[in-house]
Protein backbone atom coordinates (compact mmCIF):
# COMPACT_ATOMS: atom_id res chain seq x y z
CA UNK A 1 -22.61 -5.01 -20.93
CA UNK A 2 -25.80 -6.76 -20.68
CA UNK A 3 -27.86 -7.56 -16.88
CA UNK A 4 -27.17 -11.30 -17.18
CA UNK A 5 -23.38 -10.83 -17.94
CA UNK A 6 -23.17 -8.42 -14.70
CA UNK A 7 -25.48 -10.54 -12.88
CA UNK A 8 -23.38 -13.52 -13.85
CA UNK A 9 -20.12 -11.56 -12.27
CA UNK A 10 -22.25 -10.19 -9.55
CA UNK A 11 -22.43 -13.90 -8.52
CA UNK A 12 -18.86 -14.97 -9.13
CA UNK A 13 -17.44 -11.90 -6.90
CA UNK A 14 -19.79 -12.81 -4.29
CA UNK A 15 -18.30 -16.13 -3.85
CA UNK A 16 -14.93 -15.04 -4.32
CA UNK A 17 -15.22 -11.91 -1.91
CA UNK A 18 -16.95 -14.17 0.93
CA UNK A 19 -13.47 -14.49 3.16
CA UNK A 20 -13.08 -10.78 3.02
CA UNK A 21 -15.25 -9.97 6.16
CA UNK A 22 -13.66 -13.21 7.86
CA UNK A 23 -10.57 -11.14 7.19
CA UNK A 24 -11.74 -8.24 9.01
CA UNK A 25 -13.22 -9.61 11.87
CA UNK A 26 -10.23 -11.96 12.65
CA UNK A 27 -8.26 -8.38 12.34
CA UNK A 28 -10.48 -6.52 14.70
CA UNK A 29 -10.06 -8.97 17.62
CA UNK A 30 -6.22 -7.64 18.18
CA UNK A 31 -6.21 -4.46 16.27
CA UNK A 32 -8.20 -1.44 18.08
CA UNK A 33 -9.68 0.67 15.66
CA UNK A 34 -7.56 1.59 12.89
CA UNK A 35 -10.44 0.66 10.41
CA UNK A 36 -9.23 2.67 7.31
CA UNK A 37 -5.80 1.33 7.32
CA UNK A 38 -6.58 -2.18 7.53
CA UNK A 39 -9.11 -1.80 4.63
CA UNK A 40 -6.50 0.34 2.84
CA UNK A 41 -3.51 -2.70 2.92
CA UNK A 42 -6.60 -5.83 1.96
CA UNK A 43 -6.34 -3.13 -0.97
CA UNK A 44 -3.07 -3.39 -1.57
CA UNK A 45 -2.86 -6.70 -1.30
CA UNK A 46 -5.81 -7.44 -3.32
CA UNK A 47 -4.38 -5.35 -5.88
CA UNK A 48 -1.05 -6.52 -5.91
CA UNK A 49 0.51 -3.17 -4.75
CA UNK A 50 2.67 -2.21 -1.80
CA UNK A 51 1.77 0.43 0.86
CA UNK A 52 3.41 3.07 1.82
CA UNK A 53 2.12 4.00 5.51
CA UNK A 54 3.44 7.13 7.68
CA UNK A 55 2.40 8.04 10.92
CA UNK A 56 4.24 8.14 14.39
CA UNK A 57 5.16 5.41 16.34
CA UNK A 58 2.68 3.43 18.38
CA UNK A 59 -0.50 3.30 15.96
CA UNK A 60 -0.45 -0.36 15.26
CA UNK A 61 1.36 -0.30 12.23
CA UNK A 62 3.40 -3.66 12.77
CA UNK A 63 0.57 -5.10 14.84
CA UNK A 64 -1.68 -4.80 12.01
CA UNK A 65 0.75 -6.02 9.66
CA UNK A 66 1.51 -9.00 11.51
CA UNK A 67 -2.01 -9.75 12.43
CA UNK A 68 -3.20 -9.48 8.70
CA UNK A 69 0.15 -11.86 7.41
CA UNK A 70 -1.02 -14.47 10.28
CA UNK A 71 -4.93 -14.36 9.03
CA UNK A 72 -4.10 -15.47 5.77
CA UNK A 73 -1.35 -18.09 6.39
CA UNK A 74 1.87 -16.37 5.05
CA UNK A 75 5.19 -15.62 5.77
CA UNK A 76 6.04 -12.40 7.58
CA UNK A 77 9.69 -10.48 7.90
CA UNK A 78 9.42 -7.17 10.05
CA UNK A 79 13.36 -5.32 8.60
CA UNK A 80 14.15 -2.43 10.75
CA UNK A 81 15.69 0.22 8.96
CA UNK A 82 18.47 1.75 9.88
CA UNK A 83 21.49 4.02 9.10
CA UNK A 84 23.53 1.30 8.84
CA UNK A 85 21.92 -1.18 6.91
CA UNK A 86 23.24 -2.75 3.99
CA UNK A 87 21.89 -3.55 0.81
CA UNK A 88 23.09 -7.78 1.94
CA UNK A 89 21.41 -7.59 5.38
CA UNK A 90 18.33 -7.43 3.28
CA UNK A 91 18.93 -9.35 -0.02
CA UNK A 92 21.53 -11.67 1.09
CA UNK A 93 25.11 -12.31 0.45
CA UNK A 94 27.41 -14.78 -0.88
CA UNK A 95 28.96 -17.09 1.69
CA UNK A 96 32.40 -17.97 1.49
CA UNK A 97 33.09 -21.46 2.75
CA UNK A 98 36.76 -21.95 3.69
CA UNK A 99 36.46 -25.78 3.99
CA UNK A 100 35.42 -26.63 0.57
CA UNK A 101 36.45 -23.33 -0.73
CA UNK A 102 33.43 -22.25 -2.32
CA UNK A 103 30.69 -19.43 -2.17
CA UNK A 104 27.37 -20.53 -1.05
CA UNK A 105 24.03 -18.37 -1.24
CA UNK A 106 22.51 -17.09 2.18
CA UNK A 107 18.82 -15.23 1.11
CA UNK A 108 17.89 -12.22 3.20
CA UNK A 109 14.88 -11.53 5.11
CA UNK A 110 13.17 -10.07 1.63
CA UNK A 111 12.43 -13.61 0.61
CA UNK A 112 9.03 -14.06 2.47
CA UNK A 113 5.42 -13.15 1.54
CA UNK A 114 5.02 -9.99 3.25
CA UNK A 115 7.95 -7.75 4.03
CA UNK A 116 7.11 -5.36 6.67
CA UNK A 117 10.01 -2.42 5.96
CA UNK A 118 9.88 -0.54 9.67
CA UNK A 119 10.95 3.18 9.38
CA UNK A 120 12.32 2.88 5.99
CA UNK A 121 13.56 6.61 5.82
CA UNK A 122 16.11 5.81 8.41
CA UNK A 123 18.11 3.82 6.27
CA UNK A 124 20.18 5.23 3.21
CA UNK A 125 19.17 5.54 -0.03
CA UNK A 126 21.46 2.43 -1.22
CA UNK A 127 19.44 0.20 0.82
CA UNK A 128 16.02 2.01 0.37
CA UNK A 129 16.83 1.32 -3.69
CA UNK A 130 17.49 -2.43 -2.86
CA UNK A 131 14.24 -2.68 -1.49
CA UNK A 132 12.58 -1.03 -3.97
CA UNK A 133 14.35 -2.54 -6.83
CA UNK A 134 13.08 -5.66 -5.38
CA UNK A 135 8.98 -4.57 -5.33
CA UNK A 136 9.57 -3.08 -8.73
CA UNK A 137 11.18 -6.36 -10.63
CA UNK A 138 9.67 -9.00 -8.43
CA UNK A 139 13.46 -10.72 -8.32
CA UNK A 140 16.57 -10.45 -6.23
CA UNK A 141 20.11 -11.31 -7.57
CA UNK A 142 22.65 -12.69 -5.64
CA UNK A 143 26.30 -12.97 -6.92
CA UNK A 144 25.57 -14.02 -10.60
CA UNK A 145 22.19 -16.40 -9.33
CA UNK A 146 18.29 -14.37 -9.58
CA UNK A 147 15.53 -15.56 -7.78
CA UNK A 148 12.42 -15.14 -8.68
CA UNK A 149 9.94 -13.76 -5.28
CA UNK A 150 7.05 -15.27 -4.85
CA UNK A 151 3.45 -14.64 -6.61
CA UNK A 152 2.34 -12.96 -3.36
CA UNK A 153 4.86 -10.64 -2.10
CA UNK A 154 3.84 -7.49 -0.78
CA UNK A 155 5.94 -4.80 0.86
CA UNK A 156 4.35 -2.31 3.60
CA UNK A 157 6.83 0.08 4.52
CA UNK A 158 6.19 2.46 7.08
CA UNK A 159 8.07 6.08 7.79
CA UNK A 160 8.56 8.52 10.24
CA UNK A 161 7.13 11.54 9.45
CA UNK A 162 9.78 13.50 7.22
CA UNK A 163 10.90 16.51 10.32
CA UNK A 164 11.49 13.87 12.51
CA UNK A 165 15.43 14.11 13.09
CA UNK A 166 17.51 10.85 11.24
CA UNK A 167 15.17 10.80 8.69
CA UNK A 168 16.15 10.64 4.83
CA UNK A 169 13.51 11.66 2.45
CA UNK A 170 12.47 8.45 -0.32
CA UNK A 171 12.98 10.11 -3.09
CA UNK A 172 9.58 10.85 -5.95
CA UNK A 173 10.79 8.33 -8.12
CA UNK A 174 11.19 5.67 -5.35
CA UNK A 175 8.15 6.69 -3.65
CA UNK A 176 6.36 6.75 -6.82
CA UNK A 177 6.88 2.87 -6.54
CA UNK A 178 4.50 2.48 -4.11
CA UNK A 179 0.75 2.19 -4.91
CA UNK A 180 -1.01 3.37 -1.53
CA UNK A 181 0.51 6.06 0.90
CA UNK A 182 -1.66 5.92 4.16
CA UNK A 183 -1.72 8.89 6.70
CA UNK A 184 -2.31 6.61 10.06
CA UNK A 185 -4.40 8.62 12.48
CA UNK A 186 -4.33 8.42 15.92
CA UNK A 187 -7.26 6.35 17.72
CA UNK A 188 -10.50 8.04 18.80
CA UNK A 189 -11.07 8.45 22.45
CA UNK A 190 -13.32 5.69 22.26
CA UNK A 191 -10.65 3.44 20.56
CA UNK A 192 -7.44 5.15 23.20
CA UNK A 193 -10.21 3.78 25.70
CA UNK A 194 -10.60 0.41 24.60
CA UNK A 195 -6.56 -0.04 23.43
CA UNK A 196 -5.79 0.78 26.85
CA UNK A 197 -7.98 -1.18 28.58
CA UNK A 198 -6.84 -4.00 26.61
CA UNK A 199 -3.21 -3.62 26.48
CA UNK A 200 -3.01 -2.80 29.88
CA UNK A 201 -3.23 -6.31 31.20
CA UNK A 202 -0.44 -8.73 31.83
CA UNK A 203 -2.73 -12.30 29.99
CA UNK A 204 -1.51 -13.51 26.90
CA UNK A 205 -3.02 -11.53 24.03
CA UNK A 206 -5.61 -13.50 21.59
CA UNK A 207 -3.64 -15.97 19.13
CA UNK A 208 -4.68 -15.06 15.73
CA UNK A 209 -6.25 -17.86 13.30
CA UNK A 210 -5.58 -18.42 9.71
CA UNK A 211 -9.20 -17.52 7.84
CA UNK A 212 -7.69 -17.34 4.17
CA UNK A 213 -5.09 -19.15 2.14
CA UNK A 214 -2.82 -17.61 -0.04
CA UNK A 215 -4.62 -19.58 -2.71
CA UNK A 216 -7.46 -17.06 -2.44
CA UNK A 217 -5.85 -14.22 -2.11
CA UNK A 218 -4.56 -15.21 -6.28
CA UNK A 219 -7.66 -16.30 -7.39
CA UNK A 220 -9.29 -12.73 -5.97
CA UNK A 221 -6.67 -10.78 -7.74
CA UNK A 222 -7.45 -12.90 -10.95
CA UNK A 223 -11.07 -12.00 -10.24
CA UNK A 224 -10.33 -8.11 -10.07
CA UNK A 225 -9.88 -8.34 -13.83
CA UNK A 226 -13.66 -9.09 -13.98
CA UNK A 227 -15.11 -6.45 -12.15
CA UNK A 228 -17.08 -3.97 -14.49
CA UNK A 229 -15.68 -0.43 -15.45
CA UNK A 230 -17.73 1.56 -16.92
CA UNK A 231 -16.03 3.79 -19.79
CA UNK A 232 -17.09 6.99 -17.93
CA UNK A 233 -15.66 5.53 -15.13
CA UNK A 234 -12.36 5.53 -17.01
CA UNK A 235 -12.71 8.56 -18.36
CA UNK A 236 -13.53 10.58 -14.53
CA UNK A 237 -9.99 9.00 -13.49
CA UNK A 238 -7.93 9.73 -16.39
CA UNK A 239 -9.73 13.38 -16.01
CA UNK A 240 -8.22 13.47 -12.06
CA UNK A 241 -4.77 12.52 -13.51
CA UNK A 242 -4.58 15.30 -15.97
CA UNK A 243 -6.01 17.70 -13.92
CA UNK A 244 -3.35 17.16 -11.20
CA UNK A 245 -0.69 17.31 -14.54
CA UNK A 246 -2.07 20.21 -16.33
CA UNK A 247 -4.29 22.14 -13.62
CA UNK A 248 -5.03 25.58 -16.28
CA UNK A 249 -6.28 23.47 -18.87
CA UNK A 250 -8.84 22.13 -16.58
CA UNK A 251 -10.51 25.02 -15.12
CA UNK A 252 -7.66 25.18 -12.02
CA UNK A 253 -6.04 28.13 -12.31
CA UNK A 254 -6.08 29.03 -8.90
CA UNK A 255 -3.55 25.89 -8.05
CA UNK A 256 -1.52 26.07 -11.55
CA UNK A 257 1.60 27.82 -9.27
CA UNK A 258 1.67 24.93 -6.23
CA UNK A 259 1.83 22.08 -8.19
CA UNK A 260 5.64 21.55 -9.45
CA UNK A 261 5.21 18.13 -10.99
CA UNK A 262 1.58 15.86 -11.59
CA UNK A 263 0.48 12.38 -10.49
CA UNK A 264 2.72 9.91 -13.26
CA UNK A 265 1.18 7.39 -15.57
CA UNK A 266 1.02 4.86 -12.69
CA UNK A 267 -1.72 6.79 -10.77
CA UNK A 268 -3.82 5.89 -13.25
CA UNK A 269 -3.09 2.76 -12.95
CA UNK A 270 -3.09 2.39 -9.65
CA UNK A 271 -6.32 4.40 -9.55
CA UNK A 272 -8.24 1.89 -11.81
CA UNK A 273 -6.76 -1.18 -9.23
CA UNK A 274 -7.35 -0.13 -6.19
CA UNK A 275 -11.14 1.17 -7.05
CA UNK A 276 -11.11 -2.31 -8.62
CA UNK A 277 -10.50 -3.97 -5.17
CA UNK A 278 -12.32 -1.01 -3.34
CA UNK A 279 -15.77 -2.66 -5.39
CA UNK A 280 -14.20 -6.19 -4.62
CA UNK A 281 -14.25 -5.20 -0.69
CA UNK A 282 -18.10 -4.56 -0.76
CA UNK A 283 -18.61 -7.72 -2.57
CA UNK A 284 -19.37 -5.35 -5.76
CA UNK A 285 -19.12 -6.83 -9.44
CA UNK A 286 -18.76 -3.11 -10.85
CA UNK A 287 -17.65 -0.19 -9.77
CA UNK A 288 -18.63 3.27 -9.55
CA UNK A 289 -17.22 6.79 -9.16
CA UNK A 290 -17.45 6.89 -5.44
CA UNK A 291 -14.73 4.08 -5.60
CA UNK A 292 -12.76 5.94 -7.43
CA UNK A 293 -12.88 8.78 -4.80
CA UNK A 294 -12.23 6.71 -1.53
CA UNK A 295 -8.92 5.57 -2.57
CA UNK A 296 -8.00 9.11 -4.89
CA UNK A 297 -6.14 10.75 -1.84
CA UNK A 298 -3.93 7.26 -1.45
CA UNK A 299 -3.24 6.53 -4.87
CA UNK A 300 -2.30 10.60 -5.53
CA UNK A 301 -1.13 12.42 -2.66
CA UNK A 302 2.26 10.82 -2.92
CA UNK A 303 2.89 11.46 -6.69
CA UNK A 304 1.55 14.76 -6.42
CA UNK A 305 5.07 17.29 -5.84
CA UNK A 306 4.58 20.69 -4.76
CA UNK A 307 6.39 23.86 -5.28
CA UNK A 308 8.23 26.17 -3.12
CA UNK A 309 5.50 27.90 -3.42
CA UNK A 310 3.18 26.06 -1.85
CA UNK A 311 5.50 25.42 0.59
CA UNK A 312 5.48 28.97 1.58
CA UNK A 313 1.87 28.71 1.48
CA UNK A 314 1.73 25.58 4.25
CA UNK A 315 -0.52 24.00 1.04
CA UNK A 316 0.36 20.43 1.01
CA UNK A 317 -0.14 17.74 -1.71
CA UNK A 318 -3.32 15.96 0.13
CA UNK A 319 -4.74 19.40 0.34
CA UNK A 320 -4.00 19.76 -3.91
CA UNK A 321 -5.72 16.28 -4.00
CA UNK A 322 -8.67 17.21 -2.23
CA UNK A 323 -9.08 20.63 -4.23
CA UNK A 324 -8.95 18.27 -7.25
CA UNK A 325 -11.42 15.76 -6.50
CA UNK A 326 -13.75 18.81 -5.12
CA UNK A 327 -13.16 20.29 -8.47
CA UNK A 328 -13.12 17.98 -11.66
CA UNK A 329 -16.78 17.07 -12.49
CA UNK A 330 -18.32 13.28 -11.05
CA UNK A 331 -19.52 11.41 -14.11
């Protein structure tokens, strides 16, 4: 690609990107901290791909959901999960109405623009599959009637940590489904400092404003297509993909035994979008290796299984994923 053609994008992204650091700022005034996530779901929703985020309660998750759903004008569902759920309480159901004897249609919380799923491994796998039956087909049926959901609709589900008691495992193909899976850290003593000081007060907490339209969120991902990807840039993450597939014939013997089953066809995918909207988030028209790196662990460590082995071992997946980005060679 010539300098004028990137030049000519370099421009275009620019202009496009310009809300993004309205975005975070309007963010920051509620949310302490908590940086990574909130860059890690504009990803995700950038990219058109839902987010998987585990931690333990009280780290902001909703808050930052919320506050992010309210800065760019949409609507917002919190579901809590749990063990008895049904598929209907989130879909919908058919309403029978004795009067004129009919059914009527009564949609379920799923029909809004961002769907926050609370503690979605408390519920059982029947509703877990309606949910993610919905992110997969972008549709809901209802009786014999599908709706369509809408061109933004993003899920962000967050779980419990898998030993915490009540807690049913999403199972690799379901979690697979996901684009992002965020570890959410606890605060820095700086940030415990500042969340307490904040929260700690009995005033009304700061209202946030809308800074983006929906409108722009669809004309950024449309502008993700135009970013620049350079073919070695292609090549370094379909090399990370195989690696984490087929670990001896890449020089990692030493890991061969822990890994059970690879990253699937969609980390490479997901890999190439979210490094996509990684450049897009520094106002970048291309992008380079080092995007493809600061989203690797997120797009992998969930697809990556492990074996008993490594079990044994008290080797996890994000520790595999870090081996393998220490390990394949950087174009």
């Amino acid at each position: 690609m010539s300098d004028p053609d990137l030049s000519e994008i370099s421009d275009h992204i620019a202009q496009q990107s310009a809300f993004v650091d309205d975005l975070l700022e309007e963010i920051g005034r509620v949310v302490v901290g908590q940086q990574y996530m909130i860059e890690r779901l504009l990803i995700g929703l950038l990219a058109d791909g839902h987010v998987l985020l585990e931690g333990v309660p009280g780290l902001a998750k909703t808050l930052t959901v919320s506050a992010l759903s309210q800065a760019i004008g949409t609507d917002f569902q919190r579901i809590q999960f749990t063990p008895d759920l049904l598929p209907a309480d989130l879909l919908g159901t058919l309403v029978y109405n004795q009067k004129e004897g009919s059914f009527s249609i009564k949609k379920g919380p799923i029909f809004a623009n961002i769907i926050l799923a609370d503690e979605i491994n408390r519920s059982p796998a029947k509703v877990q599959s309606a949910l993610l039956e919905s992110m997969q087909e972008r549709q809901v049926t209802i009786g014999e009637t599908t709706f369509p959901l809408d061109d933004l609709f993003l899920v962000l589900a967050t779980q419990n940590p898998i030993e915490q008691e009540g807690t049913y495992p999403l199972p690799e193909a379901q979690v697979d489904r996901f684009m992002l899976k965020i570890q959410v850290p606890y605060p820095t003593r700086d940030e415990e400092l500042e969340i307490m000081r904040r929260m700690a007060r009995t005033e009304e907490k700061p209202d946030i404003r809308p800074v983006a339209r929906p409108e722009q969120i669809l004309r950024a991902r449309r502008s993700l297509n135009d970013l620049y990807v350079n073919e070695r840039v292609e090549q370094y993450i379909v090399d990370l993909v195989l690696a984490s597939r087929h670990p001896s014939d890449n020089g990692l013997d030493d890991v061969a035994r822990l890994i059970e089953y690879g990253a699937s066809p969609r980390a490479s995918i997901n890999l190439n979008l979210a490094a996509r909207a990684h450049a897009f988030l520094q106002h970048r028209a291309y992008v380079t290796p080092e995007d493809v790196r600061s989203v690797a662990m997120d797009v992998m460590q969930h697809r990556v299984v492990i074996t008993y082995e490594a079990e044994a071992e008290e080797v996890t997946a994000p520790d595999l994923v870090r081996h393998l980005l220490d390990t394949v060679e950087v174009p």
